[in-house]
Each structure stands twice: as C-alpha cells, then as structure tokens.
C-alpha atoms as a PDB file:
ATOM      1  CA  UNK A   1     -16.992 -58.675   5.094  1.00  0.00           C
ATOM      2  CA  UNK A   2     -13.715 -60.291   5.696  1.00  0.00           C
ATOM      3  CA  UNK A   3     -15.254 -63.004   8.463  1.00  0.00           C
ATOM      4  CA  UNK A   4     -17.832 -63.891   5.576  1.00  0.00           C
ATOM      5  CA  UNK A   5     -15.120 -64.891   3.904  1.00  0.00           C
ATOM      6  CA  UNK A   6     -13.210 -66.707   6.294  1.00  0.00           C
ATOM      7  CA  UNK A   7     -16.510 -68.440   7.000  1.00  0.00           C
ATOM      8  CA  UNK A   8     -17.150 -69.654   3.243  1.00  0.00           C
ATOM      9  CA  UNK A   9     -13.745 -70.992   3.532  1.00  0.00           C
ATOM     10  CA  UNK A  10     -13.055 -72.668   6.684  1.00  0.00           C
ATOM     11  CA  UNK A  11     -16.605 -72.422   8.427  1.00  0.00           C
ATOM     12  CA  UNK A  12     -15.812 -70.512  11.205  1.00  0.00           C
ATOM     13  CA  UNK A  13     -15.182 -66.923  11.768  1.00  0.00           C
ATOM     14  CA  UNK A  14     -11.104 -67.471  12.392  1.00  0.00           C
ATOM     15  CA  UNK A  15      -8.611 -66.997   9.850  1.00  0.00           C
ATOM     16  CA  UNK A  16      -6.976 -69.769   8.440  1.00  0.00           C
ATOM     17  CA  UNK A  17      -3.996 -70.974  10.545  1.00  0.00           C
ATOM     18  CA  UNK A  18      -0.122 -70.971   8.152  1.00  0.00           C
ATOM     19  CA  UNK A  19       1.999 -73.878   8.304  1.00  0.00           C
ATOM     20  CA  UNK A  20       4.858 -73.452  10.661  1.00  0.00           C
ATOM     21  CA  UNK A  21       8.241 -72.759   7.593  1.00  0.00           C
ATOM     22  CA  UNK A  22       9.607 -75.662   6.692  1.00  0.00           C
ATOM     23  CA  UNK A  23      13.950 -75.364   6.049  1.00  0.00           C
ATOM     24  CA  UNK A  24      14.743 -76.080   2.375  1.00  0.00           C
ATOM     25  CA  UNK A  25      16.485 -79.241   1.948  1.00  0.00           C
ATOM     26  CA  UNK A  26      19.890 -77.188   0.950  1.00  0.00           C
ATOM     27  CA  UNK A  27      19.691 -75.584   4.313  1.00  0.00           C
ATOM     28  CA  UNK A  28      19.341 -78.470   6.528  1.00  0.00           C
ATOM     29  CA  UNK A  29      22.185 -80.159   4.939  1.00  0.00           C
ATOM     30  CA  UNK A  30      24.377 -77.313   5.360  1.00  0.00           C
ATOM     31  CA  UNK A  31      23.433 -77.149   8.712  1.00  0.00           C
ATOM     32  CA  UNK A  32      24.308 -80.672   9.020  1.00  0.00           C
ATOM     33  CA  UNK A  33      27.953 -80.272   7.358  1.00  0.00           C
ATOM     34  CA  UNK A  34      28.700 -77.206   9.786  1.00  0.00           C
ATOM     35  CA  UNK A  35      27.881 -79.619  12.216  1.00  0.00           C
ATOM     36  CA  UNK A  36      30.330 -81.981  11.539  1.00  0.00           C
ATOM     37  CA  UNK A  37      32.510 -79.319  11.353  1.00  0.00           C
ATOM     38  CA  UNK A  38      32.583 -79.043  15.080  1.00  0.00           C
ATOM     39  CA  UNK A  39      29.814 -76.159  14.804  1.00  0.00           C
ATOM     40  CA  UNK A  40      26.769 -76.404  17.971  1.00  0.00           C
ATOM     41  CA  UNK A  41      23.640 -77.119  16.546  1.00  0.00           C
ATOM     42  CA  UNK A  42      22.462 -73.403  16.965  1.00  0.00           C
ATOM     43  CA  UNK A  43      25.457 -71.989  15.451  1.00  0.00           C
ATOM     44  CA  UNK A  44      25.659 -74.227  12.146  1.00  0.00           C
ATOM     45  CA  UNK A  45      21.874 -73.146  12.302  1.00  0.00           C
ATOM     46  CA  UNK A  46      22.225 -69.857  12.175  1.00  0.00           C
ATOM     47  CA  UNK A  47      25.339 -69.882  10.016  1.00  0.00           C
ATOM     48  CA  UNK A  48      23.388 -72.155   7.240  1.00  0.00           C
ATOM     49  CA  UNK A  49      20.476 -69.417   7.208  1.00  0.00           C
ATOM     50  CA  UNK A  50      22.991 -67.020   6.010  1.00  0.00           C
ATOM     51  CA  UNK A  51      23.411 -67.570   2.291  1.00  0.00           C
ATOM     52  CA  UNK A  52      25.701 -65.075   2.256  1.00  0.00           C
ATOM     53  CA  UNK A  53      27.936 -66.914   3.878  1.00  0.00           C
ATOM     54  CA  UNK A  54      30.370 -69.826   2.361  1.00  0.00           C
ATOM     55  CA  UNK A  55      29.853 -73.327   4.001  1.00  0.00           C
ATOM     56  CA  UNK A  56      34.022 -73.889   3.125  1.00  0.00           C
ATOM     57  CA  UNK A  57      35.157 -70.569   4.542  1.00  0.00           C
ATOM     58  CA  UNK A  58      33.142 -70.997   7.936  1.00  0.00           C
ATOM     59  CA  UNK A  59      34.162 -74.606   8.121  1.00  0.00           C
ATOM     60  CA  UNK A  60      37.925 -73.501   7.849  1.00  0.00           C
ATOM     61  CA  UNK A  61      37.509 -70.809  10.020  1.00  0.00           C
ATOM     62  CA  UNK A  62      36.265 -73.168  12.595  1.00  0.00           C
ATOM     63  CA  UNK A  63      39.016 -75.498  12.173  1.00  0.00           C
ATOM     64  CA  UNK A  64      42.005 -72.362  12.241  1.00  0.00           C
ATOM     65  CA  UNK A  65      40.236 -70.572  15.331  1.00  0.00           C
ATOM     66  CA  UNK A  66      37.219 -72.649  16.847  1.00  0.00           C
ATOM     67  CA  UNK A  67      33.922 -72.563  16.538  1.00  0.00           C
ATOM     68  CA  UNK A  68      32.812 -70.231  19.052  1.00  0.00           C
ATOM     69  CA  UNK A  69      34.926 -67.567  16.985  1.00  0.00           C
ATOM     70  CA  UNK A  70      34.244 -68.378  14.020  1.00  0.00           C
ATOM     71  CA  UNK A  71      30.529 -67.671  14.524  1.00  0.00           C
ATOM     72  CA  UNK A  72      31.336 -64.381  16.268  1.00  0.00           C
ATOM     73  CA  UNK A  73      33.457 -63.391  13.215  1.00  0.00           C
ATOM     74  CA  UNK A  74      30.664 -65.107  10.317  1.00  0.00           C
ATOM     75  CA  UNK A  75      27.565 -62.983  12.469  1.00  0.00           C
END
C-alpha cells in the first residue's frame, strides 16, 4: 500500500529523496566568528552546533589557552 503511494506521488516505486540540512544562517555566522577567532574550520563547526555554548566565552578561551584546548574543554 505504501509503494502505491509513493507511486501517485513521485511515479515510481522509491520514496521520495530529503534535502541534505541546510545550517541556519545564525549558525554559519557563528561558525564564521569562531573562525576568526583562531578556531579550525571543524572546531568553530562543531563549537557553533552547540547552542549551549557561548560564542564570547569560547572565543576567550581560545585566546587565554589556544584553540586546540579550548575545544577539548567546550566538548
């Protein structure tokens, strides 16, 4: 029943295919500012996922001991 319905929809049997996630706007530019902030760009992109974490408290903590602790300390 469920391929009948895929069918009506996209005329074939597969299911319709999702858009890859898109980063909200918000994330991307913190990602960009943690950059700057001497962050790689795998680090600031992991550390601007984390909404938990403040973009001025990472960005001080990687000015006071380096990025490469600062991430292991944020994670």
């Amino acid at each position: 029943m469920m391929a009948s319905v895929f069918r009506s929809r996209t005329g074939s049997n597969e299911p319709p295919k999702e858009e890859p996630a898109k980063p909200e706007k918000h994330i991307l530019w913190r990602q960009q500012q943690l950059q700057r902030a001497g962050f790689d760009e795998t680090q600031a992109a992991l550390i601007a996922g984390a909404r938990h974490i403040d973009l001025h408290m990472a960005m001080d903590l990687a000015e006071k001991a380096g990025p490469e602790l600062a991430t292991k300390i944020l994670l």
